[in-house]
C-alpha atoms as a PDB file:
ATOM      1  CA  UNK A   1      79.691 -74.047  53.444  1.00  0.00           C
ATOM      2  CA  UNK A   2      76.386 -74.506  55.364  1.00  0.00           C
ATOM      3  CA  UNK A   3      72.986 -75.899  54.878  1.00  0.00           C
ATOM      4  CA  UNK A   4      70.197 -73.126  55.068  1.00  0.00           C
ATOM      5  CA  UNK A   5      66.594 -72.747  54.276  1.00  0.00           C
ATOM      6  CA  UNK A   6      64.444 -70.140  53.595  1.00  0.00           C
ATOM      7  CA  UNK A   7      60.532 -68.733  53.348  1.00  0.00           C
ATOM      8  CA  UNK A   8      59.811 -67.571  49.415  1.00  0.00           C
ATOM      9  CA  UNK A   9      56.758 -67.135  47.173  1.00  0.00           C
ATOM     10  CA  UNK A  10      55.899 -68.588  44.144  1.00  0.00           C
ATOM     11  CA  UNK A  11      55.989 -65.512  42.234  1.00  0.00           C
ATOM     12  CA  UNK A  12      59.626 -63.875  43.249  1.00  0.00           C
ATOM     13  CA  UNK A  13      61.585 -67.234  42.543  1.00  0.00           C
ATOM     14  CA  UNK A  14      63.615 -68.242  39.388  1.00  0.00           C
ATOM     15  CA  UNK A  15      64.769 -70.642  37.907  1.00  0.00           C
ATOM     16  CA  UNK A  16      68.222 -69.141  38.286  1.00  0.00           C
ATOM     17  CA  UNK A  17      67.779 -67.863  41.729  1.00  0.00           C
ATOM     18  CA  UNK A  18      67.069 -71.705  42.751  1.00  0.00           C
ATOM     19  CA  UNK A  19      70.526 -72.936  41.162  1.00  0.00           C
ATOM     20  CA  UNK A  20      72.329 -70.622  42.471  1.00  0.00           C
ATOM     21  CA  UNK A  21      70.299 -70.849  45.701  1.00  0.00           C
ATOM     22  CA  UNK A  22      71.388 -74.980  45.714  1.00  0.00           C
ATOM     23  CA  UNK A  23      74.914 -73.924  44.596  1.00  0.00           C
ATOM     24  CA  UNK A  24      75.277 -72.183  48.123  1.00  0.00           C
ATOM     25  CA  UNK A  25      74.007 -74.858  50.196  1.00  0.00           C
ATOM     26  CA  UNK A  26      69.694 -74.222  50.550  1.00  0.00           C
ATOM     27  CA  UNK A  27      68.269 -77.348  51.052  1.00  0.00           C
ATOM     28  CA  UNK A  28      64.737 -76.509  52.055  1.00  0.00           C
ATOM     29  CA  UNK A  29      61.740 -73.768  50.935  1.00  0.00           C
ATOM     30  CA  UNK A  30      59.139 -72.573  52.887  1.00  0.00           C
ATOM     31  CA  UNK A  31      56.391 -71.651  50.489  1.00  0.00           C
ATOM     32  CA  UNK A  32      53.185 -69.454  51.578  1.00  0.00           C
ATOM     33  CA  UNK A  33      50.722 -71.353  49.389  1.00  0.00           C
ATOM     34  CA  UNK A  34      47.776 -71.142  51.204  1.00  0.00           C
ATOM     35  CA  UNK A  35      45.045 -72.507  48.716  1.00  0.00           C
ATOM     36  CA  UNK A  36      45.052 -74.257  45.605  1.00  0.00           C
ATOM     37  CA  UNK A  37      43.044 -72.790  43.200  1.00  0.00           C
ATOM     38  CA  UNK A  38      43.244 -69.281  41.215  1.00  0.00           C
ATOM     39  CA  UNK A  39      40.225 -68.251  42.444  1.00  0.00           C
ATOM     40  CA  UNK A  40      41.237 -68.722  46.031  1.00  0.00           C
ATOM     41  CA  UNK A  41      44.457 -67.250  45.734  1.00  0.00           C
ATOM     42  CA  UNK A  42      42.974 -63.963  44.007  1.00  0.00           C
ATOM     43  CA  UNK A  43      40.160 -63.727  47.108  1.00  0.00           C
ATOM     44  CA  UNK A  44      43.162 -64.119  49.634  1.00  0.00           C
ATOM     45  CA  UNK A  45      45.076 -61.470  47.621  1.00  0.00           C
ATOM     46  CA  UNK A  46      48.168 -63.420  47.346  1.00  0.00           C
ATOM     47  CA  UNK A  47      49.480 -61.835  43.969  1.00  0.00           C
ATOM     48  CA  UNK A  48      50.237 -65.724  42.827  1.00  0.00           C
ATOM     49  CA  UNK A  49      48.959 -68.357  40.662  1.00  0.00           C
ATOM     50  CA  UNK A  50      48.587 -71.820  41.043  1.00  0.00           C
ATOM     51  CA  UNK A  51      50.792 -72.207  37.641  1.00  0.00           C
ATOM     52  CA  UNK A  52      53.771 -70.265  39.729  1.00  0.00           C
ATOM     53  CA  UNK A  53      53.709 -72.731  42.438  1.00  0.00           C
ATOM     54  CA  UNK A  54      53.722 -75.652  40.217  1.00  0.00           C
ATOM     55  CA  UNK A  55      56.345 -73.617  38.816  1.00  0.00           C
ATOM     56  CA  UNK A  56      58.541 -73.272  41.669  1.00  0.00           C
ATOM     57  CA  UNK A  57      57.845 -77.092  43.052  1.00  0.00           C
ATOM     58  CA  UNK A  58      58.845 -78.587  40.093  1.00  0.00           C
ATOM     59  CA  UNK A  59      61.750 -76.647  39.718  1.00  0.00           C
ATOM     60  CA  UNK A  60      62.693 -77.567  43.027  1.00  0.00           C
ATOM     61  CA  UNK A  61      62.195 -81.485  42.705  1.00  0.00           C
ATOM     62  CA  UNK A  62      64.549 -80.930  39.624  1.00  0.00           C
ATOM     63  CA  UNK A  63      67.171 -79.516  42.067  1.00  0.00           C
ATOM     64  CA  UNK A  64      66.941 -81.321  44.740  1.00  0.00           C
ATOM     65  CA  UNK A  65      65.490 -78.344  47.154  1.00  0.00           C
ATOM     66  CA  UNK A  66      63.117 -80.104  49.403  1.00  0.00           C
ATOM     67  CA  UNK A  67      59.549 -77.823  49.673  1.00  0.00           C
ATOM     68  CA  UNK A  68      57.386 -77.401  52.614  1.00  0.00           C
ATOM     69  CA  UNK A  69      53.630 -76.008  51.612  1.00  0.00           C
ATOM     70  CA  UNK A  70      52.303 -73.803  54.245  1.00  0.00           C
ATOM     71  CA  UNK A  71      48.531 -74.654  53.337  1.00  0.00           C
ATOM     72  CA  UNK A  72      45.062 -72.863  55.026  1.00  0.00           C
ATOM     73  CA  UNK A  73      41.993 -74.583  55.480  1.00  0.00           C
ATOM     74  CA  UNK A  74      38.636 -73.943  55.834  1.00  0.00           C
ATOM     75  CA  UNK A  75      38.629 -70.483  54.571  1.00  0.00           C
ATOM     76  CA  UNK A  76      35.766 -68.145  54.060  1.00  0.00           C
ATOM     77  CA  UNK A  77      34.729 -69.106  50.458  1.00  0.00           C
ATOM     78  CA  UNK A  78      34.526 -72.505  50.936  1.00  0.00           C
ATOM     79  CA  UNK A  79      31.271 -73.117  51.393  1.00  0.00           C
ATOM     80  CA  UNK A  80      31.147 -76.703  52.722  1.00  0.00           C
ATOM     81  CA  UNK A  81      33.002 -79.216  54.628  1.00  0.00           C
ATOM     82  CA  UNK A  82      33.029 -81.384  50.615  1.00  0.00           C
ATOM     83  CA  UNK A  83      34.652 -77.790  49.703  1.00  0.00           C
ATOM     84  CA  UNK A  84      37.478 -77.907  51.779  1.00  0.00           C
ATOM     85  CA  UNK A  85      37.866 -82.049  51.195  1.00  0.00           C
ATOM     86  CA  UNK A  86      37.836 -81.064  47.086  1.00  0.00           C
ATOM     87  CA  UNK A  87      40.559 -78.017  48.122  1.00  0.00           C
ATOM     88  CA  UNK A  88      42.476 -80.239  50.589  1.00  0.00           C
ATOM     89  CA  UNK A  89      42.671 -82.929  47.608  1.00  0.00           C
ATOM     90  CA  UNK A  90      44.050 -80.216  45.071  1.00  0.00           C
ATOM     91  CA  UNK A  91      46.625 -79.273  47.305  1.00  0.00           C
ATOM     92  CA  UNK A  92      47.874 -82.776  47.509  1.00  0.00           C
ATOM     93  CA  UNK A  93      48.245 -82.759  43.683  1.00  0.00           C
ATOM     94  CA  UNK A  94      50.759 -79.897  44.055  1.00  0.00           C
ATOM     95  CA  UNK A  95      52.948 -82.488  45.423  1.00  0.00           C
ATOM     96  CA  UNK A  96      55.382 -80.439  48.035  1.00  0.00           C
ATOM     97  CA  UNK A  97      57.629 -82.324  49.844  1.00  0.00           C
ATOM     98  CA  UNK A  98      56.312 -81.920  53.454  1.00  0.00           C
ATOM     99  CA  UNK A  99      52.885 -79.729  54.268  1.00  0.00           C
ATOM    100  CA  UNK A 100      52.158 -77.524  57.244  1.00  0.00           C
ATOM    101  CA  UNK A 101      48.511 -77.221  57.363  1.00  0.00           C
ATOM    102  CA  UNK A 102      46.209 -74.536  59.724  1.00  0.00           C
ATOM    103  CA  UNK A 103      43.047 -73.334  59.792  1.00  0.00           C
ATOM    104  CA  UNK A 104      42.035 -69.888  59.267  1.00  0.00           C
ATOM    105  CA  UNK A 105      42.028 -67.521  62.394  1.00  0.00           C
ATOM    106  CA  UNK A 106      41.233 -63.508  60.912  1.00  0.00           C
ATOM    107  CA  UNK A 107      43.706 -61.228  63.490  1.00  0.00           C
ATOM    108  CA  UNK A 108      42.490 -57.493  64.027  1.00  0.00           C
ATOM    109  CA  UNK A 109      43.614 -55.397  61.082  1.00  0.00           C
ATOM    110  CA  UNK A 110      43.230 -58.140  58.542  1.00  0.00           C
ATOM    111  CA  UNK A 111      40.109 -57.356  56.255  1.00  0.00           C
ATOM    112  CA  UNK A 112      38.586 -61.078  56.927  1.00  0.00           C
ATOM    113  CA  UNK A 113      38.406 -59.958  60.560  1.00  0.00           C
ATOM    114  CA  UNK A 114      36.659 -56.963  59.514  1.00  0.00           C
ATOM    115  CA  UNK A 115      34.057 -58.637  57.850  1.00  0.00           C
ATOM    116  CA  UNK A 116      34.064 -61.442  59.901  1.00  0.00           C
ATOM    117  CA  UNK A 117      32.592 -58.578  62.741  1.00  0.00           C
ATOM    118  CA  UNK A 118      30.152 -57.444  59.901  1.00  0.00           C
ATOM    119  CA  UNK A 119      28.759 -60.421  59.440  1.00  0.00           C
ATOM    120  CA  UNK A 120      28.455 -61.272  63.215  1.00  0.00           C
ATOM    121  CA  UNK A 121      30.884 -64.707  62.557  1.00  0.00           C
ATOM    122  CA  UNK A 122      33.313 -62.678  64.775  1.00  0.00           C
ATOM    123  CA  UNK A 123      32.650 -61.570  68.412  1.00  0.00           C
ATOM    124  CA  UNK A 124      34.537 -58.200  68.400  1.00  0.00           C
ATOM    125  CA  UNK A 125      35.707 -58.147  71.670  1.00  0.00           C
ATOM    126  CA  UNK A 126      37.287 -61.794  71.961  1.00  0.00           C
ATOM    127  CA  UNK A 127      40.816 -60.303  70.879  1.00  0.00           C
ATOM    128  CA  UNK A 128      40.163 -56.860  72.700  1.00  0.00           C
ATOM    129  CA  UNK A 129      39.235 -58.696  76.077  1.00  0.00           C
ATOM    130  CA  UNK A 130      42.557 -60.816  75.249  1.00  0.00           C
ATOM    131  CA  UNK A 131      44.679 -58.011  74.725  1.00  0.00           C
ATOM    132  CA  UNK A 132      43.602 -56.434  77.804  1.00  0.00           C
ATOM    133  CA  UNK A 133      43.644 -59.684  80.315  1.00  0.00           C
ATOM    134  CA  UNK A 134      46.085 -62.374  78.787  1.00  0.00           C
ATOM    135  CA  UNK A 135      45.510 -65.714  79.823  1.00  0.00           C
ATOM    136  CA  UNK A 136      46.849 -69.170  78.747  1.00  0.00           C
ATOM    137  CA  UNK A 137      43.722 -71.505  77.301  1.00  0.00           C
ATOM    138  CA  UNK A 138      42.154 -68.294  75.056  1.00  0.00           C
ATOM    139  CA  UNK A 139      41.625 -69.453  71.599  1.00  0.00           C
ATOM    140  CA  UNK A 140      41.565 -66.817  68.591  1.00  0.00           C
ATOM    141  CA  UNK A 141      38.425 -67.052  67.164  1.00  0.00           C
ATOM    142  CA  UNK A 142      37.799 -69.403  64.275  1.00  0.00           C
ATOM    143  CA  UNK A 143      35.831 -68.887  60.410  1.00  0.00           C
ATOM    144  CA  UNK A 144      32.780 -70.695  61.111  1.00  0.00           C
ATOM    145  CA  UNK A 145      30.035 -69.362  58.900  1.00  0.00           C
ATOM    146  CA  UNK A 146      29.911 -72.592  56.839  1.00  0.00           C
ATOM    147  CA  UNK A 147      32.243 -74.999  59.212  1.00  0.00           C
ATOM    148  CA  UNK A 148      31.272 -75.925  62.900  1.00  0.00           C
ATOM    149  CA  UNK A 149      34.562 -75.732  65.059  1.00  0.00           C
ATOM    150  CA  UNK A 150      34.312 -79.475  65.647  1.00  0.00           C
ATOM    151  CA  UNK A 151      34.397 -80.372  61.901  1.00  0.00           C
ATOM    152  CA  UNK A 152      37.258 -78.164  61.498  1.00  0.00           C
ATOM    153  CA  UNK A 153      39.285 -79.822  63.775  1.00  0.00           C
ATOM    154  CA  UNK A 154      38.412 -83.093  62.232  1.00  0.00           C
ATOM    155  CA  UNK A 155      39.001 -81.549  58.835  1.00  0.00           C
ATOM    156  CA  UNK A 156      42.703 -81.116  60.103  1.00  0.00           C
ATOM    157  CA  UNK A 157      43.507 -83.984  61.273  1.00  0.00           C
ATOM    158  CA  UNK A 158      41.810 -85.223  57.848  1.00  0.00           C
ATOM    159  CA  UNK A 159      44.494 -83.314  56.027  1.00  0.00           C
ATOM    160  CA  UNK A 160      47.430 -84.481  58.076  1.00  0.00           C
ATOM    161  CA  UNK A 161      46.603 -87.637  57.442  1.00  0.00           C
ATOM    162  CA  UNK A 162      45.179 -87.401  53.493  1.00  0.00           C
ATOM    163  CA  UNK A 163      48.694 -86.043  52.871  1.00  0.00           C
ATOM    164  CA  UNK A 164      51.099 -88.346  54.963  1.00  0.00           C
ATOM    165  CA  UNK A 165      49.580 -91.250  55.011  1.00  0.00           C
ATOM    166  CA  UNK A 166      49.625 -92.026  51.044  1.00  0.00           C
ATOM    167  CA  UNK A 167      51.372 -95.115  50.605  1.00  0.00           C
ATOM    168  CA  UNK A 168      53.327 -93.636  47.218  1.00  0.00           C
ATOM    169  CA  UNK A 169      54.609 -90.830  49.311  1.00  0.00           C
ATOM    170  CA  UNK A 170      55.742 -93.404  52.576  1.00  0.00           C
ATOM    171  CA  UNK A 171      57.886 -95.169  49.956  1.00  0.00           C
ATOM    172  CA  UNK A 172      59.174 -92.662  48.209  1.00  0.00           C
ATOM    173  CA  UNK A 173      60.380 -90.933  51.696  1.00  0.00           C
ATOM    174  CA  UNK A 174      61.184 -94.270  53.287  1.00  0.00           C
ATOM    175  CA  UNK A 175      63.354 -94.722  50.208  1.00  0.00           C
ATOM    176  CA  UNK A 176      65.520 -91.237  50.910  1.00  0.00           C
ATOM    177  CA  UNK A 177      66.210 -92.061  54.806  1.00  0.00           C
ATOM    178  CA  UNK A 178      70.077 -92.513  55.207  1.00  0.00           C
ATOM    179  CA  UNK A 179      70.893 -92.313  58.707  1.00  0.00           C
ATOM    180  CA  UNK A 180      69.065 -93.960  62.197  1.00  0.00           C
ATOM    181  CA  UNK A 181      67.873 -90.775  63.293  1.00  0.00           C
ATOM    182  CA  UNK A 182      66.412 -89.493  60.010  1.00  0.00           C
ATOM    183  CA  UNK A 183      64.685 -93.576  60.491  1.00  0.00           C
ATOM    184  CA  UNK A 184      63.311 -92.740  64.033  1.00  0.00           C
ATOM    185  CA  UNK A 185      62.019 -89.256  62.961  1.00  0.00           C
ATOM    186  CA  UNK A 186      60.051 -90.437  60.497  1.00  0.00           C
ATOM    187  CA  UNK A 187      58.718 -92.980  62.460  1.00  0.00           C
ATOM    188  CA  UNK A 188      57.641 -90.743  65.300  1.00  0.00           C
ATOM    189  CA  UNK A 189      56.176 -88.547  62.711  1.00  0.00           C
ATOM    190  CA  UNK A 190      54.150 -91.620  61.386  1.00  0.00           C
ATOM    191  CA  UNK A 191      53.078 -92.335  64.675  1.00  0.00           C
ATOM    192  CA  UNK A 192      51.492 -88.901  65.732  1.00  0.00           C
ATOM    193  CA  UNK A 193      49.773 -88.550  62.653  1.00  0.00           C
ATOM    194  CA  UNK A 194      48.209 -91.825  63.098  1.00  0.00           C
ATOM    195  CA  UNK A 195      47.209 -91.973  66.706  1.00  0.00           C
ATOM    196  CA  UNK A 196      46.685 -88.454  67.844  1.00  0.00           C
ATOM    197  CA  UNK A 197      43.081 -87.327  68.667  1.00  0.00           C
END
């Protein structure tokens, strides 16, 4: 017997798969959520509903099968910074375990990119003069047609700390530490979240 995890989404998991999935020794999902409303989900083409990943999390909790919600912010139809507080705060509701937030970064080939270039949000050759001449400090361009680059950085740290840094969920996971390590991991994690700029 060994402990394993794996990546999954919301719409290819059971019930069933889960038990027998716990039965073998998975402790941990990785799940693709991205955004939490139906609307969202149907613009970013992820073939899943919000209902499925309620779904899935709660069957989870019922397991014991710990959940880690890869989220997205500041994507292209939220129209404000208020947009992506309201869909930061509905992703909280879903209640994973542990959250992974990033922002959005459209990659050549992905349709966002394309009409990122469209639109002119994208400067076409940023990944082309990348591709050709590496170099360490280039940054993939960001979504910034409603978003300034500086509020989506502070809209990430935002979410780090919306989602950590709820008293109800410091209890709860101060409550499930068993060992010294597990103790000084958390507290680390604590710390960062709090302090870094």
């Amino acid at each position: 017997r060994f402990e394993w995890s794996f990546r999954g989404r919301a719409n290819s998991i059971t019930f069933e798969m889960l038990e027998i999935a716990k039965q073998a020794g998975c402790q941990r999902i990785h799940l693709g959520i991205e955004t939490a409303t139906d609307e969202g989900l149907r613009e970013l083409k992820k073939g899943i509903t919000v209902q499925q990943v309620r779904d899935v999390l709660g069957w989870c909790r019922k397991l014991g099968i710990r959940t880690i919600g890869d989220f997205i912010i500041c994507l292209p139809f939220e129209r404000s910074k208020q947009e992506v507080v309201d869909n930061i705060e509905k992703l909280i509701d879903l209640s994973p375990d542990y959250a992974q937030f990033n922002f959005l970064q459209p990659i050549p080939g992905s349709a966002v990119y394309d009409t990122g270039i469209k639109e002119g949000i994208i400067d076409a050759k940023s990944w082309d003069n990348f591709a050709s001449s590496p170099y360490a400090e280039f940054e993939p361009p960001l979504w910034t047609q409603y978003v300034s680059k500086p509020e989506i950085a502070e809209l990430f740290k935002f979410a780090y700390k919306r989602f950590y840094l709820r008293p109800g969920y410091i209890l709860s996971n101060l409550a499930k530490i068993s060992t010294g390590y597990e103790f000084k991991k958390f507290l680390y994690g604590g710390i960062k979240i709090l302090f870094e700029q």
